[in-house]
Each structure stands twice: as structure tokens, then as C-alpha cells.
C-alpha atoms as a PDB file:
ATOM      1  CA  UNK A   1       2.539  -8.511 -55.529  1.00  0.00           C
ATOM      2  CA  UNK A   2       1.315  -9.260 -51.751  1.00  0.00           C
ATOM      3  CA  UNK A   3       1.959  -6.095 -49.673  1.00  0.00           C
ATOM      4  CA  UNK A   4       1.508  -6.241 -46.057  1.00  0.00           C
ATOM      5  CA  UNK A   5      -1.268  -3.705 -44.640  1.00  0.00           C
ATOM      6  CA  UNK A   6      -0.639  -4.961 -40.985  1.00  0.00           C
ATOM      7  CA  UNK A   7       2.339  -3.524 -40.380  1.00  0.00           C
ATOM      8  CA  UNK A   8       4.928  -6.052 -38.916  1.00  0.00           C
ATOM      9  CA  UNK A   9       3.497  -7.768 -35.741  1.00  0.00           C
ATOM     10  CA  UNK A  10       6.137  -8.363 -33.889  1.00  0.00           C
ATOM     11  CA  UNK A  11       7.467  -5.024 -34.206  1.00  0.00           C
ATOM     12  CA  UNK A  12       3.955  -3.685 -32.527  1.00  0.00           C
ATOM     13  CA  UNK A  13       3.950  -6.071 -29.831  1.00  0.00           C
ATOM     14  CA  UNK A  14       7.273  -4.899 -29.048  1.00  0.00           C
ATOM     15  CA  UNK A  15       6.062  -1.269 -28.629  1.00  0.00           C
ATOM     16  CA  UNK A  16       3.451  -2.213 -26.702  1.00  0.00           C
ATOM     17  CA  UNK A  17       5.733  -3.702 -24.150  1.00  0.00           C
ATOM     18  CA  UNK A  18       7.438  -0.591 -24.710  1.00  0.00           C
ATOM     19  CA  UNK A  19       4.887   1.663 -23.784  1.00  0.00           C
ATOM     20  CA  UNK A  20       3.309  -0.744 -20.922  1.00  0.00           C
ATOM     21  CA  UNK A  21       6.575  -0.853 -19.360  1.00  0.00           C
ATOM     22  CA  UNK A  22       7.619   2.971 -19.614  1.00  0.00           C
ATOM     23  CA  UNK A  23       4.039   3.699 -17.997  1.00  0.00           C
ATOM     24  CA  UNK A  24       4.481   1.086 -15.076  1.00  0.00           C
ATOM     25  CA  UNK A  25       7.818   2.710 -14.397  1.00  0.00           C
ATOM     26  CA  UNK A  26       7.069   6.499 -14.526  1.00  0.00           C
ATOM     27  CA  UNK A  27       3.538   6.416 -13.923  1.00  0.00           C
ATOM     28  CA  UNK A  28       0.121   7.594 -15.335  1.00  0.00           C
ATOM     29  CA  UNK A  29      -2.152   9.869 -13.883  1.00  0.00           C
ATOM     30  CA  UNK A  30      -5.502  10.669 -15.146  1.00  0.00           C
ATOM     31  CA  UNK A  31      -7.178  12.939 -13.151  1.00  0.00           C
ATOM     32  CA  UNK A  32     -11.018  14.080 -13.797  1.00  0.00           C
ATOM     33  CA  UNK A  33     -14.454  15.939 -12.145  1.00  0.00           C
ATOM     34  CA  UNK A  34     -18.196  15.327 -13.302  1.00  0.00           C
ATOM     35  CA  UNK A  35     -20.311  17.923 -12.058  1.00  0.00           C
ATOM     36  CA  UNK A  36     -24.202  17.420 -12.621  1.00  0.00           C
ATOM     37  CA  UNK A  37     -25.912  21.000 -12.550  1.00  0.00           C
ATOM     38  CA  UNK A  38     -29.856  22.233 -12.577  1.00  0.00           C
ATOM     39  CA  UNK A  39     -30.380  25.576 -13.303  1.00  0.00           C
ATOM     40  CA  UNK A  40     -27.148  26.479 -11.727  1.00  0.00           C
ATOM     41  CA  UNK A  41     -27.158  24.491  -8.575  1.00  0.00           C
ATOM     42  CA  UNK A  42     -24.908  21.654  -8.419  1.00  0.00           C
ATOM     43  CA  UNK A  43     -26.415  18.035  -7.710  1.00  0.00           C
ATOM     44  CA  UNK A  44     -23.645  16.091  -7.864  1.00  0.00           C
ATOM     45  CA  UNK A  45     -19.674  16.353  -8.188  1.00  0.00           C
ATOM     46  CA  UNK A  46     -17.420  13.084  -8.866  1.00  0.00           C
ATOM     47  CA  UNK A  47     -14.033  13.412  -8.812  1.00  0.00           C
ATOM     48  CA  UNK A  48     -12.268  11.035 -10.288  1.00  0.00           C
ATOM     49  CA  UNK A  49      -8.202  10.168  -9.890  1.00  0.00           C
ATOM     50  CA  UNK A  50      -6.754   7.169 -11.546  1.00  0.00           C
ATOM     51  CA  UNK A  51      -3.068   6.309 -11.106  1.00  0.00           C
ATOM     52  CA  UNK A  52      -1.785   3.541 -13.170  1.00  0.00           C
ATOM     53  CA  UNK A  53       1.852   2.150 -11.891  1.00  0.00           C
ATOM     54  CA  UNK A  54       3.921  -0.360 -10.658  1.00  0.00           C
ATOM     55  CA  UNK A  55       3.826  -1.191  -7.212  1.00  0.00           C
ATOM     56  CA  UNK A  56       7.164  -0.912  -6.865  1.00  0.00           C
ATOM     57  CA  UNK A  57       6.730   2.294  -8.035  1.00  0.00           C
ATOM     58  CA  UNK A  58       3.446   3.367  -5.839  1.00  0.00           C
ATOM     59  CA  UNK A  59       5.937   1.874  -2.589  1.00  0.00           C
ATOM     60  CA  UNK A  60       8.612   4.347  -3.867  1.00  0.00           C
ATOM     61  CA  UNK A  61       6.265   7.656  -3.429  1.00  0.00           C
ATOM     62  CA  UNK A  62       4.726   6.414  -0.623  1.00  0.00           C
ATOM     63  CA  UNK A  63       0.956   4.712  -1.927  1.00  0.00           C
ATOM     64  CA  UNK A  64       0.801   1.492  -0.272  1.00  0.00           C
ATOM     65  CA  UNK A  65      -2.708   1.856   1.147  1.00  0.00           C
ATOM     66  CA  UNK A  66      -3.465  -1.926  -0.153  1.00  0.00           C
ATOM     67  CA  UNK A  67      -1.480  -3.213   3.249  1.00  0.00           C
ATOM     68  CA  UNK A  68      -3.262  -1.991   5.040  1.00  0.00           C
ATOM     69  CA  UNK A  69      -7.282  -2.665   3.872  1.00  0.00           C
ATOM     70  CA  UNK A  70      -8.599  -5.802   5.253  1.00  0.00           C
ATOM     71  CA  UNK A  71     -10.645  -6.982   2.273  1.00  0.00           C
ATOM     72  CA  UNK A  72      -7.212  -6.776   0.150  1.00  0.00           C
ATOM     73  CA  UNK A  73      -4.794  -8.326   2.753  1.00  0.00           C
ATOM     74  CA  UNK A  74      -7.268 -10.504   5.170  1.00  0.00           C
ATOM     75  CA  UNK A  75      -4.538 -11.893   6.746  1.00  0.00           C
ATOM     76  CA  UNK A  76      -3.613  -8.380   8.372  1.00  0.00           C
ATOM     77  CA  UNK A  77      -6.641  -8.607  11.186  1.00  0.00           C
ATOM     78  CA  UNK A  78      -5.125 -11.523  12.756  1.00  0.00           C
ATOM     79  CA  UNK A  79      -1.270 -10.264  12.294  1.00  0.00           C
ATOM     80  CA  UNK A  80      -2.160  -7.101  14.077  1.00  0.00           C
ATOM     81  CA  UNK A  81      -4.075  -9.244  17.031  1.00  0.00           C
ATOM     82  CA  UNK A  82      -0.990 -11.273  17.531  1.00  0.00           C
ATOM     83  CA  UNK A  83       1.344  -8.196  17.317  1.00  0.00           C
ATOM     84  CA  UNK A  84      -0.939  -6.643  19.994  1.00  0.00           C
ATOM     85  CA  UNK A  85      -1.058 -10.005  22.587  1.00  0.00           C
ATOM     86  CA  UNK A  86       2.607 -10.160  21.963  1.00  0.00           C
ATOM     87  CA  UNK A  87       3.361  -6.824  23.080  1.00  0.00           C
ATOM     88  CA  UNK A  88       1.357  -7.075  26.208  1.00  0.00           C
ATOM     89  CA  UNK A  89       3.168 -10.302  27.169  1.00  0.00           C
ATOM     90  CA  UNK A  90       6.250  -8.290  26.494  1.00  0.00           C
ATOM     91  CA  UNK A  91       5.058  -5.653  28.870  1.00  0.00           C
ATOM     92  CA  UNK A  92       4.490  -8.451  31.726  1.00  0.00           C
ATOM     93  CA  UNK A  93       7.751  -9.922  31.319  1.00  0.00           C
ATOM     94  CA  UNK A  94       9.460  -6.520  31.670  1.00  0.00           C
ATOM     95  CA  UNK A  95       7.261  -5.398  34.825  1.00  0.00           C
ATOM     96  CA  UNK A  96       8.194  -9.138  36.437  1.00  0.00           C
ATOM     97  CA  UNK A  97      12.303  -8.645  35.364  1.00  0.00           C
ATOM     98  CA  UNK A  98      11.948  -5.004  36.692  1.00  0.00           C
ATOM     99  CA  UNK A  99      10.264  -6.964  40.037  1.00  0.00           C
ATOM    100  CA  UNK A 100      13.148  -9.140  40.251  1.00  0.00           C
ATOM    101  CA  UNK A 101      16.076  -7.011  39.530  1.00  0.00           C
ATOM    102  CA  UNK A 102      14.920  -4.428  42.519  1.00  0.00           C
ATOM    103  CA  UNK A 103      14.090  -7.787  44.658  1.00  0.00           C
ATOM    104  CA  UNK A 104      17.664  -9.000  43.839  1.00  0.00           C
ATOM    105  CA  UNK A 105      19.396  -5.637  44.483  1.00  0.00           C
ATOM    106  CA  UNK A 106      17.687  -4.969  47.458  1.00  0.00           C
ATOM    107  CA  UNK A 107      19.127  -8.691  48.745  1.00  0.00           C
ATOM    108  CA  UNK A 108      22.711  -7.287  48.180  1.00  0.00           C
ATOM    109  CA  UNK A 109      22.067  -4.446  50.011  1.00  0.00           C
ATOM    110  CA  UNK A 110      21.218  -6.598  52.787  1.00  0.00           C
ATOM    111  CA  UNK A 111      24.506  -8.945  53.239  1.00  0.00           C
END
């Protein structure tokens, strides 16, 4: 009589997905120090934080630090040079309208 020691495979993949998905929803933290001591003086100290999510979910508390480093989003450098010309054209094209409007007030004053 064959008899299955496996288990059903389907049935584990399925709780894997489970598991993988209840983890990227709520979140896992694993959170850990390594201290290296010599006769009671401490050498070294890692400290070591490991947060496994979706990003959805690291948006929705507020991690999004990946936006913002340049080796993860290289296109960021050149956004935030354009975003800074544009705003000082911006700034010359108010200072001219401001030039104008007082020009053109000061003309109906005038008459």
C-alpha cells in the first residue's frame, strides 16, 4: 500500500503563500546586537534591524527612504536639478509680472 510521506504539495505551497503574504502585509521585524568584548571592554557593537514588508506597507508607516537614495532611484539627481531651474525661472517670471503690473498701474494713475 503506497502511503504518501510528503504531505500533499499543493496544500504546502498554498501555506507558503499564506504565510509570505500575511508577513508582506503586517510586517516582520527582526531586531538584533553583536557585541565583541575583551576582558570587559567592548570592541565592537553591531546592531542589526531587519524589516521585511511590502512596500505598500513600508509607504503606509512612513519608510520610503529608497526615493530618495541616488544609487536606488538614479533618475532622482536630474529630477531634482530640473525642479530647482524650474523654480528659479518661476521666480523671474513673477519678479518681471510684479514689474509690469506696478508699471501698468502706475500708467493709470497717470491719465
Amino acid at each position: 500500500m503506497p502511503h504518501e510521506l510528503s504531505g500533499n504539495p499543493s496544500r504546502a505551497g498554498a501555506g507558503l503563500v499564506d504565510v509570505l503574504d500575511r508577513i508582506l502585509d503586517k510586517g516582520l521585524v527582526v531586531a538584533g546586537d553583536i557585541k565583541v568584548s575583551l576582558a570587559e571592554v567592548e570592541l565592537l557593537t553591531i546592531r542589526i534591524r531587519l524589516m521585511v514588508c511590502s512596500i505598500d506597507k513600508a509607504e503606509q508607516i512612513g519608510l520610503d527612504w529608497w526615493k530618495y537614495d541616488r544609487y536606488l532611484s538614479p533618475g532622482r539627481e536630474a529630477m531634482v536639478k530640473e525642479n530647482l531651474e524650474l523654480r528659479q525661472q518661476l521666480q523671474v517670471l513673477e519678479r518681471r509680472l510684479a514689474t509690469l503690473t506696478t508699471r501698468s498701474t502706475g500708467r493709470r494713475r497717470r491719465r
